[in-house]
Structure formats: C-alpha cells, structure tokens
Protein backbone atom coordinates (compact mmCIF):
# COMPACT_ATOMS: atom_id res chain seq x y z
CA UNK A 1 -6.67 -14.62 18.48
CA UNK A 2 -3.11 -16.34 16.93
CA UNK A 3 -1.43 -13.88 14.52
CA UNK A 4 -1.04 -16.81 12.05
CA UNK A 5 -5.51 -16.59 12.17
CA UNK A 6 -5.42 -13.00 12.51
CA UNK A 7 -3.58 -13.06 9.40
CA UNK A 8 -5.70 -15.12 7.43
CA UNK A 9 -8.65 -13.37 8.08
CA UNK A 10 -7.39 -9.97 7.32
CA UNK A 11 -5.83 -11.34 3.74
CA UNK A 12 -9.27 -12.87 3.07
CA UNK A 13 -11.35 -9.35 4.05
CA UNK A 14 -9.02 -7.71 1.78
CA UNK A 15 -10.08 -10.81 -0.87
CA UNK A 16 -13.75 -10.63 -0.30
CA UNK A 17 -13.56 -6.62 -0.98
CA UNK A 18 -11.51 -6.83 -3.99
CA UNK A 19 -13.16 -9.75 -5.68
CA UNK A 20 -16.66 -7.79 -5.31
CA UNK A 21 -15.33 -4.75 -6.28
CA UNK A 22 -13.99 -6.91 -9.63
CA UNK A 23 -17.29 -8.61 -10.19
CA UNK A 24 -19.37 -6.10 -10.52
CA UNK A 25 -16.75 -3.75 -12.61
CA UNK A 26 -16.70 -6.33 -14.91
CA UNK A 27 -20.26 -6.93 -15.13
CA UNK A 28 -20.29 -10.44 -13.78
CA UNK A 29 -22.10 -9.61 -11.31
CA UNK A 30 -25.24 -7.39 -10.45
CA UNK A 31 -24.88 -5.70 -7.31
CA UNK A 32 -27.19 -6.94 -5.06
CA UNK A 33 -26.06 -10.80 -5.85
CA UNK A 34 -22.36 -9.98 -5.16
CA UNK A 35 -23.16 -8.42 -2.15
CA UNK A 36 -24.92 -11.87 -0.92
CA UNK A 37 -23.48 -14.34 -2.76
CA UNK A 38 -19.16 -13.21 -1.95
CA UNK A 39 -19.76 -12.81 1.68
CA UNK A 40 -21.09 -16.09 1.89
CA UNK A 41 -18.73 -18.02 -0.16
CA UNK A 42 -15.78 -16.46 1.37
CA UNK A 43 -17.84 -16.96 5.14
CA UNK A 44 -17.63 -20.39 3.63
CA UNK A 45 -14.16 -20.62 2.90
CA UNK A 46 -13.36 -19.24 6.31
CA UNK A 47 -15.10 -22.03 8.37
CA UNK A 48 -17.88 -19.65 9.55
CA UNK A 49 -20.74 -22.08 7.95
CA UNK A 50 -22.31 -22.73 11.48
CA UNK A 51 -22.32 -19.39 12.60
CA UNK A 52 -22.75 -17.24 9.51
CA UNK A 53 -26.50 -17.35 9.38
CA UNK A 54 -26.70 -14.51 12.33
CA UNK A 55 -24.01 -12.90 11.29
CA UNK A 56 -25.87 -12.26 8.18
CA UNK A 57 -29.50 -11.36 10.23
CA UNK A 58 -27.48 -9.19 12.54
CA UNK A 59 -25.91 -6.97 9.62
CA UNK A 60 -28.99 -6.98 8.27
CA UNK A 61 -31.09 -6.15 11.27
CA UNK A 62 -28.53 -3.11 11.48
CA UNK A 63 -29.37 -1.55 8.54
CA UNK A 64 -33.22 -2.35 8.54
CA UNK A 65 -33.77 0.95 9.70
CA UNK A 66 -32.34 2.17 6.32
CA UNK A 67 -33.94 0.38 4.24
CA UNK A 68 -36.96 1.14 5.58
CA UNK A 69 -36.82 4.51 5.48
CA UNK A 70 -35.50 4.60 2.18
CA UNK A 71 -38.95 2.38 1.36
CA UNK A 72 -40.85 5.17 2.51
CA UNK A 73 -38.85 8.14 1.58
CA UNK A 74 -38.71 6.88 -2.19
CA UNK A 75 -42.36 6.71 -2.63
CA UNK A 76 -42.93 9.98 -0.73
CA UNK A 77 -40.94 11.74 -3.42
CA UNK A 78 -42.35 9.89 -6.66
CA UNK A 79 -45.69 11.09 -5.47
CA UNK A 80 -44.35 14.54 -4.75
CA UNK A 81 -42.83 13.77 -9.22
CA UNK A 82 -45.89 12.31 -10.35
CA UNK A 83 -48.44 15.06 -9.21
CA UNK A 84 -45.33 17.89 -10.96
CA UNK A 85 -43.98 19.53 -7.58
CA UNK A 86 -40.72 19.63 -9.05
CA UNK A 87 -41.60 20.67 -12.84
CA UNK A 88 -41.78 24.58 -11.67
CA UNK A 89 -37.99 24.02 -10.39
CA UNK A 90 -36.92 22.66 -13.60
CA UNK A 91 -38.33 24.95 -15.44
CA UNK A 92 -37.11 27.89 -13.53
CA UNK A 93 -33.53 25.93 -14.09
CA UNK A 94 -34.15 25.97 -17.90
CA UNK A 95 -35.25 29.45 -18.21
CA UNK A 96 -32.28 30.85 -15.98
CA UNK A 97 -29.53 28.62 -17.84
CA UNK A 98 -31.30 29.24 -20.96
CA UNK A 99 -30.28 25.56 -22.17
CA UNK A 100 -26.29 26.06 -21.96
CA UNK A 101 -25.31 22.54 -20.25
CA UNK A 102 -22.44 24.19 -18.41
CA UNK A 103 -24.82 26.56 -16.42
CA UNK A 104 -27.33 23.57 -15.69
CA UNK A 105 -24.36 21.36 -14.24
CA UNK A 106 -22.83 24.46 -12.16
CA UNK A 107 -26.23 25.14 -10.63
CA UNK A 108 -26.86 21.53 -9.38
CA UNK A 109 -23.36 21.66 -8.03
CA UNK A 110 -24.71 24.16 -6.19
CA UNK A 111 -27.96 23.39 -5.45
CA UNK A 112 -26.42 19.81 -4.18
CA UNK A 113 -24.02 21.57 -1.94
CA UNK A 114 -27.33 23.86 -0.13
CA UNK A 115 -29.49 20.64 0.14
CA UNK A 116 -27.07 18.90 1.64
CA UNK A 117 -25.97 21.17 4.47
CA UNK A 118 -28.44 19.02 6.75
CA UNK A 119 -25.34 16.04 6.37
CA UNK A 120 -28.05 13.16 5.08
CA UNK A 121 -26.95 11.87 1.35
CA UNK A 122 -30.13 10.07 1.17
CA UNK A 123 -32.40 12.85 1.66
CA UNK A 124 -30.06 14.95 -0.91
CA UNK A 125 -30.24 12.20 -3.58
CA UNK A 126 -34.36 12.07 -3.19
CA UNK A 127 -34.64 16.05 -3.46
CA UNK A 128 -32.14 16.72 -5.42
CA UNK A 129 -32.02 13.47 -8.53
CA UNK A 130 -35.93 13.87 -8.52
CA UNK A 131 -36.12 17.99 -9.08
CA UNK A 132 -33.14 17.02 -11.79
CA UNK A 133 -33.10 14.03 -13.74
CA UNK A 134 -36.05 15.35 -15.87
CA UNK A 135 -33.97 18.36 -17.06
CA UNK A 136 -30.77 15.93 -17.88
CA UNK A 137 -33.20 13.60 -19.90
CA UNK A 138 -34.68 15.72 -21.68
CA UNK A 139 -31.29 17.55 -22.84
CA UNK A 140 -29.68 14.49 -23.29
CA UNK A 141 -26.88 15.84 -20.24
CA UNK A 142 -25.00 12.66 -19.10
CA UNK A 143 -26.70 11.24 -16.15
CA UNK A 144 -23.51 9.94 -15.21
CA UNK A 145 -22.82 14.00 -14.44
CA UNK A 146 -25.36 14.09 -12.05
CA UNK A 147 -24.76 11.47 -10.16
CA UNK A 148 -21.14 12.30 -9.95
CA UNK A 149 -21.83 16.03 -9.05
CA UNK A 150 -23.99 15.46 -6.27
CA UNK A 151 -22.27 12.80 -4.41
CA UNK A 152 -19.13 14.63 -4.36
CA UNK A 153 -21.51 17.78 -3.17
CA UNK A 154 -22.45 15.28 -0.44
CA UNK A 155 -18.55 13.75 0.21
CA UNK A 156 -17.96 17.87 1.47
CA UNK A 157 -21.17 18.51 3.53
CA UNK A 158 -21.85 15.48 5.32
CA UNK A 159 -18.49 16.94 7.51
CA UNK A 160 -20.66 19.57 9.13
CA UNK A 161 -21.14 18.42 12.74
CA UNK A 162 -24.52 16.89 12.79
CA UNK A 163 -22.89 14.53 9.94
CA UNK A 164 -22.00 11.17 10.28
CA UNK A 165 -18.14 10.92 10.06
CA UNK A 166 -17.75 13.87 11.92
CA UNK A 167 -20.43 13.04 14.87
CA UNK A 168 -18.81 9.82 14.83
CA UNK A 169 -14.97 11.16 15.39
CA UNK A 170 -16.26 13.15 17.78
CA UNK A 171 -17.67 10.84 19.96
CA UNK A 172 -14.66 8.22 19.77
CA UNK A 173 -12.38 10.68 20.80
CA UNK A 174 -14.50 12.45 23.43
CA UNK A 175 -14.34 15.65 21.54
CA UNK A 176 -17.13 18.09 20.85
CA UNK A 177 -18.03 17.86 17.37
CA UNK A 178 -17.06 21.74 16.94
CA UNK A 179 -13.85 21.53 17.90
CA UNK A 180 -13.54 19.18 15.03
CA UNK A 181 -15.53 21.25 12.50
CA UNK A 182 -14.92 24.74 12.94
CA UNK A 183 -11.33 25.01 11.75
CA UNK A 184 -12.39 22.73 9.02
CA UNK A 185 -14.64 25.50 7.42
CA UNK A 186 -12.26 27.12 5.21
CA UNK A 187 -10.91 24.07 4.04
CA UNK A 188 -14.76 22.30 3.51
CA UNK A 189 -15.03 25.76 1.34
CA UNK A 190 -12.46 24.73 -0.59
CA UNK A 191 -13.82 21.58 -1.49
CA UNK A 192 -17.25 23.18 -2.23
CA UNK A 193 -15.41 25.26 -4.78
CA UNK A 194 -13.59 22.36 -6.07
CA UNK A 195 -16.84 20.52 -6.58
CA UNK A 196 -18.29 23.75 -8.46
CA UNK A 197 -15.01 23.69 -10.72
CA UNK A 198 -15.36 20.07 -11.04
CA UNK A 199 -19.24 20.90 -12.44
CA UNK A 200 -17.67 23.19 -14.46
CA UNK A 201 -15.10 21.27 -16.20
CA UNK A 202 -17.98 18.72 -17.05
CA UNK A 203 -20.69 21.30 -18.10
CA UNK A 204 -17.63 22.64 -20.95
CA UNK A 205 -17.60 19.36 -22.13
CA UNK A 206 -20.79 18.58 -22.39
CA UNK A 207 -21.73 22.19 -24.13
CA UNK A 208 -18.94 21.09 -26.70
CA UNK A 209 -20.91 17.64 -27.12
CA UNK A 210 -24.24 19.08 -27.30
CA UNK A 211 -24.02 22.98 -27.85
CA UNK A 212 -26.23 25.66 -26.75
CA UNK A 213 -29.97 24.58 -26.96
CA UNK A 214 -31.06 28.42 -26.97
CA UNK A 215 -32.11 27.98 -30.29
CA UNK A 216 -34.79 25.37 -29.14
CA UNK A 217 -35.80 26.79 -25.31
CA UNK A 218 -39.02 28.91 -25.38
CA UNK A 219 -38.22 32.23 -23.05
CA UNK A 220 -41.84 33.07 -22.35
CA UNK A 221 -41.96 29.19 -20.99
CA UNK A 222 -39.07 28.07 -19.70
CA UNK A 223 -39.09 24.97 -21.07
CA UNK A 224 -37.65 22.96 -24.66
CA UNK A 225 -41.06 22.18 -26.42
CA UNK A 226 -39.43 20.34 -29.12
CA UNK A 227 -36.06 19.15 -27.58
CA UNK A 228 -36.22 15.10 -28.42
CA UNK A 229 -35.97 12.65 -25.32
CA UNK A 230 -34.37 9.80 -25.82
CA UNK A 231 -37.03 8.04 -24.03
CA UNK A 232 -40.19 9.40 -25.48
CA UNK A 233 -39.13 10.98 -28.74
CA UNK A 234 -40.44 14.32 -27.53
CA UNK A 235 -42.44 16.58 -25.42
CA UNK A 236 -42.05 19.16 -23.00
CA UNK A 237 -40.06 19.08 -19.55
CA UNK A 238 -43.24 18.07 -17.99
CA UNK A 239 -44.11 14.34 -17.83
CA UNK A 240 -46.11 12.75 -20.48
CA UNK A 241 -49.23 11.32 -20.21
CA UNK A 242 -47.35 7.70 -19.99
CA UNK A 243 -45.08 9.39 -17.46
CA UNK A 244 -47.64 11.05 -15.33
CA UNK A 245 -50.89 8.07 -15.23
CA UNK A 246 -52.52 10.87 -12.84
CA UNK A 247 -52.19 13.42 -15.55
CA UNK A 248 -55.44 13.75 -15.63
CA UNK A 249 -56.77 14.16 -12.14
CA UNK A 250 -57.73 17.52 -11.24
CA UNK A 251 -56.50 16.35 -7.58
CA UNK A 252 -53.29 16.13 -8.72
CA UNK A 253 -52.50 19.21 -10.78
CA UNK A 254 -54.35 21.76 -8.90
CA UNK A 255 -52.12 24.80 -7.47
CA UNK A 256 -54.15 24.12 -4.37
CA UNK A 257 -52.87 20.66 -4.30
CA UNK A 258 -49.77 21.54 -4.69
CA UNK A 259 -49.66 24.51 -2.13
CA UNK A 260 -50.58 21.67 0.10
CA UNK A 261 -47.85 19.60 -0.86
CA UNK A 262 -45.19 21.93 -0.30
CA UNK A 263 -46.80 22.39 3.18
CA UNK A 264 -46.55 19.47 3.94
CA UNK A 265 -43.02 18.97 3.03
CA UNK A 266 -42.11 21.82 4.78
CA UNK A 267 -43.18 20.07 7.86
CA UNK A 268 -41.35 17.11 6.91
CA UNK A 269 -38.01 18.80 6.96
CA UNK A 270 -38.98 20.20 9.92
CA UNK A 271 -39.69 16.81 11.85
CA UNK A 272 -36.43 15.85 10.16
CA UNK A 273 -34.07 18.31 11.55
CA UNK A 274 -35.98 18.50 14.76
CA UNK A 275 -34.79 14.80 15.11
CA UNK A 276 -37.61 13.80 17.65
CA UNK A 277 -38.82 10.83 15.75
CA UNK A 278 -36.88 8.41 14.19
CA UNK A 279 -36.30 9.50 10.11
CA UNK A 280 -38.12 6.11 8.89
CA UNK A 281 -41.54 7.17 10.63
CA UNK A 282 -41.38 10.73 9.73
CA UNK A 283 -41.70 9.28 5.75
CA UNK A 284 -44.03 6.38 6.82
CA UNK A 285 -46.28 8.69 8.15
CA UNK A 286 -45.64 11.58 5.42
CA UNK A 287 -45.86 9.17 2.48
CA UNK A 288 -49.29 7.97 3.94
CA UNK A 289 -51.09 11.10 4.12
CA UNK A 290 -49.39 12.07 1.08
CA UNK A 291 -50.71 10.01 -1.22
CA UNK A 292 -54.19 9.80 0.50
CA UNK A 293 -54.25 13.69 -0.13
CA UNK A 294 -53.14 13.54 -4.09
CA UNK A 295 -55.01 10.26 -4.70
CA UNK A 296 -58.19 10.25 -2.72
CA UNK A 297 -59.22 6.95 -4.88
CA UNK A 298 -58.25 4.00 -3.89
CA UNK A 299 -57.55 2.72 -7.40
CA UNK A 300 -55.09 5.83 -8.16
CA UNK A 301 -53.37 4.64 -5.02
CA UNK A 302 -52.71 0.94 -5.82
CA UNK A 303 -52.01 2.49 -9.32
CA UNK A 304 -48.96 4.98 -7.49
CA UNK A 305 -48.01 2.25 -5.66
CA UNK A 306 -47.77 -0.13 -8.67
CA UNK A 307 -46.04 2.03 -10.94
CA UNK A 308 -43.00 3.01 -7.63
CA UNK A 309 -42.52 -0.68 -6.59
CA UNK A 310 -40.00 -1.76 -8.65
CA UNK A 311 -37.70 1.25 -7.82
CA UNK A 312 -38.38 0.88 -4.15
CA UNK A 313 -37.77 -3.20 -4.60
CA UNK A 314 -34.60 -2.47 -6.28
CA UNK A 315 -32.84 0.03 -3.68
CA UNK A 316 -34.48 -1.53 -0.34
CA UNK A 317 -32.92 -4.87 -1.77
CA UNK A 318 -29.58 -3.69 -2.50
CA UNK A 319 -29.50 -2.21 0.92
CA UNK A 320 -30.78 -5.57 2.64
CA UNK A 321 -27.90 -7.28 0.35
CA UNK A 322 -25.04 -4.89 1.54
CA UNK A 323 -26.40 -5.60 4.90
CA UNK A 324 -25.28 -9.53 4.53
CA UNK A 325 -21.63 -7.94 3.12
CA UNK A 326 -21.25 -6.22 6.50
CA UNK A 327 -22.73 -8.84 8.93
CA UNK A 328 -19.71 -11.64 7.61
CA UNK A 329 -17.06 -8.38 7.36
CA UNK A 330 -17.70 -7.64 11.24
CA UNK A 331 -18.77 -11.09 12.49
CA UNK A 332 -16.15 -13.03 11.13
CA UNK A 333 -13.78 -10.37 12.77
CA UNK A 334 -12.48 -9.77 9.21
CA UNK A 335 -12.47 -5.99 9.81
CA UNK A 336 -10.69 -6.01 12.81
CA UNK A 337 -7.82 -7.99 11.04
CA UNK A 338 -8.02 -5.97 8.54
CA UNK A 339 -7.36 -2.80 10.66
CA UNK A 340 -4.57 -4.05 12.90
CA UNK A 341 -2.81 -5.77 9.59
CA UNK A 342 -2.94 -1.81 8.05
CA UNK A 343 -1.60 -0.57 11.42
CA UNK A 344 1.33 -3.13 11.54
CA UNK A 345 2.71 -1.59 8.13
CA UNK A 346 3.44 1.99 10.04
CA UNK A 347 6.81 2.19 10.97
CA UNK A 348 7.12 3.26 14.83
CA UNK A 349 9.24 6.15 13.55
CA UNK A 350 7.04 8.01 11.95
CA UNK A 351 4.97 8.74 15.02
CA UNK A 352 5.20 12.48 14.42
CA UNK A 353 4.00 11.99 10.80
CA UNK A 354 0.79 10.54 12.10
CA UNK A 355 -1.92 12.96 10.89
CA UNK A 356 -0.32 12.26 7.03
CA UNK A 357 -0.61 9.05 7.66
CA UNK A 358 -3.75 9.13 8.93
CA UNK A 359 -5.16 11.41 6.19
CA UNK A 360 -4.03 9.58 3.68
CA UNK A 361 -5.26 6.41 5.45
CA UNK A 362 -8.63 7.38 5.34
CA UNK A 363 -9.22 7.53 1.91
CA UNK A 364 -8.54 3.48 1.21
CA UNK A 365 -9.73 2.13 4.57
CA UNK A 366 -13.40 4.11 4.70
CA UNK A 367 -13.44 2.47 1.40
CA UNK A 368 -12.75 -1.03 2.58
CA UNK A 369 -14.41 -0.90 5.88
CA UNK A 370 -17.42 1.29 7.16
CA UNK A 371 -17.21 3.98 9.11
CA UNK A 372 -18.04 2.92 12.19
CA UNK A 373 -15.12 0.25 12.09
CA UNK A 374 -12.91 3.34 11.10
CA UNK A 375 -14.08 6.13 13.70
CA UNK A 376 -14.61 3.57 16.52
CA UNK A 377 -12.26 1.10 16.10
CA UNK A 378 -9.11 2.49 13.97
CA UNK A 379 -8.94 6.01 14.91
CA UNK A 380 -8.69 6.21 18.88
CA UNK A 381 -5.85 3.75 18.39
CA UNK A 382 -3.99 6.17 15.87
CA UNK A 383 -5.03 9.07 18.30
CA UNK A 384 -3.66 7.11 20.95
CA UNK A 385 -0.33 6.83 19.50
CA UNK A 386 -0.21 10.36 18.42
CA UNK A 387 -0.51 11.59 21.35
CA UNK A 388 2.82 10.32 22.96
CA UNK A 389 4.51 11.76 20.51
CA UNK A 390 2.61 15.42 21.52
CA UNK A 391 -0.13 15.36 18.41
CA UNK A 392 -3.24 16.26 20.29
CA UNK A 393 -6.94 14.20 19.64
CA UNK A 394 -8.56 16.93 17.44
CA UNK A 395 -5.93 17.56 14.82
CA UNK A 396 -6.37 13.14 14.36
CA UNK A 397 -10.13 13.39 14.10
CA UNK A 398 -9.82 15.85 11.58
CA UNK A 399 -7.21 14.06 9.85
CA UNK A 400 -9.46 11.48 9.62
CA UNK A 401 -12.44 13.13 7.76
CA UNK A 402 -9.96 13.79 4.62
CA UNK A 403 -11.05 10.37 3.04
CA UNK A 404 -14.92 11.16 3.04
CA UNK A 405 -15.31 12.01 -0.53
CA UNK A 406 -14.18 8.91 -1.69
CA UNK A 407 -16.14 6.72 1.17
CA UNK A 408 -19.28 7.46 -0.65
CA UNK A 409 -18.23 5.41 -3.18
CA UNK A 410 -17.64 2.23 -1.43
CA UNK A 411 -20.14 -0.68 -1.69
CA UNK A 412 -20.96 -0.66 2.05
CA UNK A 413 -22.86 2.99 1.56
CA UNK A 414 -26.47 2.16 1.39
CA UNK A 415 -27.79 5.59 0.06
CA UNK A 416 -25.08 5.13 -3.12
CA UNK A 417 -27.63 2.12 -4.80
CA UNK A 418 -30.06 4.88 -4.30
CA UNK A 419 -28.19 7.37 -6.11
CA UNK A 420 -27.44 5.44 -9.20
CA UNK A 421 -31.01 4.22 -9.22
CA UNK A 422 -32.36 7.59 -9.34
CA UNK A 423 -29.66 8.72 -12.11
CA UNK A 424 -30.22 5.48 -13.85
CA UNK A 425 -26.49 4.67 -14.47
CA UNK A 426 -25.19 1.57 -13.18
CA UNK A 427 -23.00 1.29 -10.07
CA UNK A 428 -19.90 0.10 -11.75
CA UNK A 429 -20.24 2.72 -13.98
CA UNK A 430 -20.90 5.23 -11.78
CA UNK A 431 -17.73 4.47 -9.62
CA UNK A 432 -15.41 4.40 -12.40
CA UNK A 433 -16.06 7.72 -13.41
CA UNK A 434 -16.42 9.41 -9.81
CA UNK A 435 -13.45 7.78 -8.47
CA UNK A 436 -10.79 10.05 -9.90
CA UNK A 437 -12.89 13.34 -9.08
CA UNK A 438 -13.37 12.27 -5.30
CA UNK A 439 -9.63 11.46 -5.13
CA UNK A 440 -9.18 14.54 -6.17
CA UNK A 441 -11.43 15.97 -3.37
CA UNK A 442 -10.03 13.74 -0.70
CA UNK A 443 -6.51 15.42 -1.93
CA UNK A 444 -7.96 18.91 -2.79
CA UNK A 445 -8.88 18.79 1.16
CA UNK A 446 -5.71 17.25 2.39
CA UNK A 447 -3.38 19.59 0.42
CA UNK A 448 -5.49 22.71 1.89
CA UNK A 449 -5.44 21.12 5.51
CA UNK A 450 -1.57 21.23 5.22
CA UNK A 451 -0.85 24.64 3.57
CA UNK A 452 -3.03 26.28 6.44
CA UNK A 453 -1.42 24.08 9.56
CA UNK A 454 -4.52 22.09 10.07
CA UNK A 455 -2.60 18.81 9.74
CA UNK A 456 1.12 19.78 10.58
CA UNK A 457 3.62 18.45 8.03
C-alpha cells in the first residue's frame, strides 16, 4: 500500500470515528443510524462503493453471534422481572440500606464487581440493571449512576484471565494468560476500591439531593410503600399491575415457581462457565423452557413476548448497526492505517519508555479501534520493539490492559447499547458522564502499576 493511500485512509478512520462520536453527542444522530449511515458515507468517500456491501455483511456476520445471544438473553431475564425473581433482592437492598442513597450505590458497586468476576459485561448488565433499576426508579437515584457504576465495575473485572482483553493479550503474545494476570491482582484491587470510592462519591451526592428516605421505608417490609415513582405516581418496589400483565397468574407468583426459576438459572450459569455450548444456545434454549414453565398459555406467551420486543429490537439492532461501523473500519483497511499512523508518532528513542507509552496508548486506541485490532494487530508490534531494547512480552501485555476501563465506552462495544437500554439513559449521555470516572480508572491503574514496578518507569 503507498504511504500517500496509507495516509489517507488512516486520516479518514480517525474522521469517521470523530464525526460519529460528534453526531450522536450532539443529538443529531440516534445511535443505531450513525453507526450505518457514517460508515457508509465515508466507505463512499473512500472509493469502496463496489466492495463495501461485504464489508458491511462480513462485520455483521461477526457479531451475529452477539446479537443473538443478546436476543435471547434479554428476554430470558424480563421473564425472570416479570414473574418478581428479583423483587426479594431489592427488597433485601432496601431494608439493609434502609433508603440512604449512598449505601444503595456502594452496594451495587459491589454487587457489580462479584457478578462480574466471570469477565462477560453482558451477562453483568442483564443480572445486575434488572435486580436494580427498580430500586433507582422508585427512589428517584439517577439512573445515569447505575449505569456508570457498573460498567466501570466491569472495565476492572473483565481483566481476570478468562476475560477478553486479557485472553486476547495472551494469546498474541504467546503468553499464558496468568502470567499476565497474577501480578495484576493487587493493582485490579485497587481499581475495585476506586470504583467503590467512585460509588461513594456519587451516593453523597445524591443523599444531599434526595436525603434519607428512612422516614418513608417500612422496616417490617423492606420496601417504600408510599415513595412516588416518577413513572407511576406510586406503589410499592414491586411491579404494578401495568408493570407486571402476569400479575395475576398464580403460575407466575408462586414460591414454587420461583424455586424453579432460580433452579433453573443456576444451571444456566453453570452451562455458562462450563463453556461447552456456545453462550447464544445456552439462552435460546433457557429462555424457551423458561417462559413455557411461567406461562403455560399460549396467549401469556405471545403477551411476554409482545410486551419484551421492542427492548430486544432496540439492542439486537444497535448491535447489527455497530456491526456495519466495524465491517468498513477493518475492510477498508482503515484500522490498520490507523495503527501504523499512531506508531509512526513514537520517537525511536524512547524504546525503553515503551510500557508508558503503551499504557497510555491503550486508553485512546481501544477507544478508536476494537480490541482485536489492538491485541492482535498493535500490540505484538510494540512487544516486538520492546524487546530489543530488553522489556520482556508480559510486562507489554499488561501494559496494554491499562486502557480497559475506558474501552467500554467506545461505540464499537456491543453490550454498552445494552447497558444504557436497561438504565434507560441515552448513550451520549451516558458517555459524557462516565468518561472522566473511567479515565480516572485507566490512570488509577496505571499510576498503581508504576509505584509497585509493574510497568518500569
């Protein structure tokens, strides 16, 4: 490829990425139609009109498996919501925190950071947003919390090995995923902590906005009988009849039933971790017998399904969409501009410097690029530099992981359109607010990393 081309494409990768993330901060755009709409124009721009179309179907085809367990694995845990599996949890969660916001927001920090621990953000934002987001409606907390809270709970323990970035570090640089983690695990501690102290921060402010519902949380129950929703105008915790359409179902609300249900999740998780069969059958399958068990009827099925298909149309879409974005980024050979453009700015003296550089690296480029571009492409070239210059393969994967926090945030993460659906705040939004507290874990995990000697200054 000519530099002069090379060139080109990487300044318009860097174009297409900025002028998305633009659109859709400033509301001209909805997600899902930048994510389709950009990549083409700018595939368009490029000359790529012939060839485009399978770019497109191959980035898509990529992350069909996604979207189609995310199908699945949304409806399995809106039936779990509808028949009240989780309303025990929140109630136990009111009782305990006795309605002081700060206690509420510390506890899903750490409730986010335990879920999490099997290094899937998808499965996280299911369990956790659907056990929550009744408890921050009905006190009024700031969604915008939660969803903040438990993705950067999720930017610290997707590094455990059986994680993505890490897995993936691991296997470009021939390393066992160990050697990478373990002398990570006081600094992945830290950043636990941090995100606790981050929950806490936000749980003072919103007990100074809303105060100490004590006054209004029965202790025998558990839960705020009168506490207003904003989207009801009152209630308890527990879903109203509008909420619930199987409210009245004896199938449904049984402790038998729901005995049954947590069976049955049990073995879910199980089939998950085991890893035998691929994650979007395991809910296919679950989400089949699950509602065939709560909803014997056939009308109270169409009915679950009616009532879940928007939410499932609006997340499998967005994750179809960002598959387009990364079938021109790739195809088009954008990315791979992109990366060697980033690696021509780094001066051939500061070889020894390398794990800095590639800390700090990480934190813009997993933003700009997906991960596999990054672990597979980027980082055995930095590692390969390093290591004339005596920096050995393990301290550059680990360098590498410092930018995770703030991946999570980038528009090429599927599972983040799921998160902000299931807080109900909108993506722009949501990264405005979260970027300066995953910057601050990114850094929070760098500075730690270099007081301890895990990347040498």
């Amino acid at each position: 490829m000519p530099i002069f081309e090379a060139n080109s494409l990487a300044i318009l990768g860097f174009l297409m990425v900025l002028t998305f993330t633009v659109l859709i901060m400033m509301r001209l755009l909805s997600a899902m139609t930048a994510l389709i709409l950009i990549p083409t124009v700018f595939a368009l721009i490029g000359g790529f009109g012939n060839s485009m179309g399978g770019m497109m179907l191959a980035g898509v085809s990529k992350l069909a498996p996604t979207g189609l367990m995310l199908m699945f694995a949304i409806l399995y845990f809106s039936i779990l919501n509808d028949t009240g599996f989780f309303t025990p949890l929140t109630n136990f969660i009111i009782k305990a925190a006795k309605g002081d916001p700060l206690k509420i927001l510390v506890g899903t920090a750490i409730l986010s950071l335990l879920v999490s621990l099997d290094g899937d953000g998808a499965s996280t934002y299911l369990i956790v947003l659907t056990a929550m987001f009744p408890l921050y409606e009905r006190l009024q907390i700031k969604p915008i919390y939660l969803s903040a809270i438990v993705m950067l709970a999720v930017g610290i323990t997707n590094l455990v090995p059986w994680g993505g970035p890490t897995a993936r570090a691991a296997s470009a640089l021939h390393l066992d995923p160990a050697t990478l983690f373990v002398p990570m695990l006081p600094t992945l501690l830290v950043g636990a902590l941090w995100v606790i102290v981050t929950a806490y921060i936000l749980g003072l402010k919103e007990r100074k906005r809303l105060g100490n519902c004590l006054g209004i949380i029965s202790e025998n129950a558990g839960i705020p009988p009168t506490l207003p929703s904003p989207a009801k105008g009152g209630g308890d915790i527990r879903f109203s009849k509008e909420e619930r359409p199987f409210e009245e179902s004896p199938v449904s609300t049984s402790r038998e039933r729901l005995l049954i249900n947590l069976l049955m999740t049990i073995a879910l998780l199980f089939l998950l971790i085991q890893n035998d069969l691929p994650m979007s059958i395991v809910f296919m399958v679950g989400s089949a017998l699950l509602l065939i068990v709560n909803f014997p009827k056939l009308d109270d099925q169409k009915a679950c399904l009616g009532k879940h298909a928007s939410n499932i149309l609006f997340v499998v879409s967005l994750v179809f969409a960002a598959g387009i974005f990364m079938g021109i980024l790739c195809g088009t050979h954008m990315v791979d501009a992109m990366t060697h453009s980033i690696l021509a700015m780094i001066p051939s003296h500061a070889g020894r410097h390398l794990p800095i550089i590639t800390s700090l690296l990480s934190i813009p480029m997993t933003f700009f690029i997906s991960n596999d571009a990054f672990y597979f492409g980027v980082l055995p070239i930095l590692a390969k530099i390093a290591s004339s210059y005596g920096i050995n393969a393990a301290t550059m994967g680990r360098a590498s992981l410092i930018g995770q926090p703030f991946h999570l945030l980038s528009p090429l993460v599927p599972s983040t359109y799921l998160l902000v659906n299931l807080a109900k705040v909108e993506f722009d939004s949501h990264q405005r607010f979260t970027a300066a507290w995953a910057i601050g874990s990114c850094f929070v995990l760098f500075i730690f990393s270099v007081v301890i000697g895990l990347i040498p200054y």
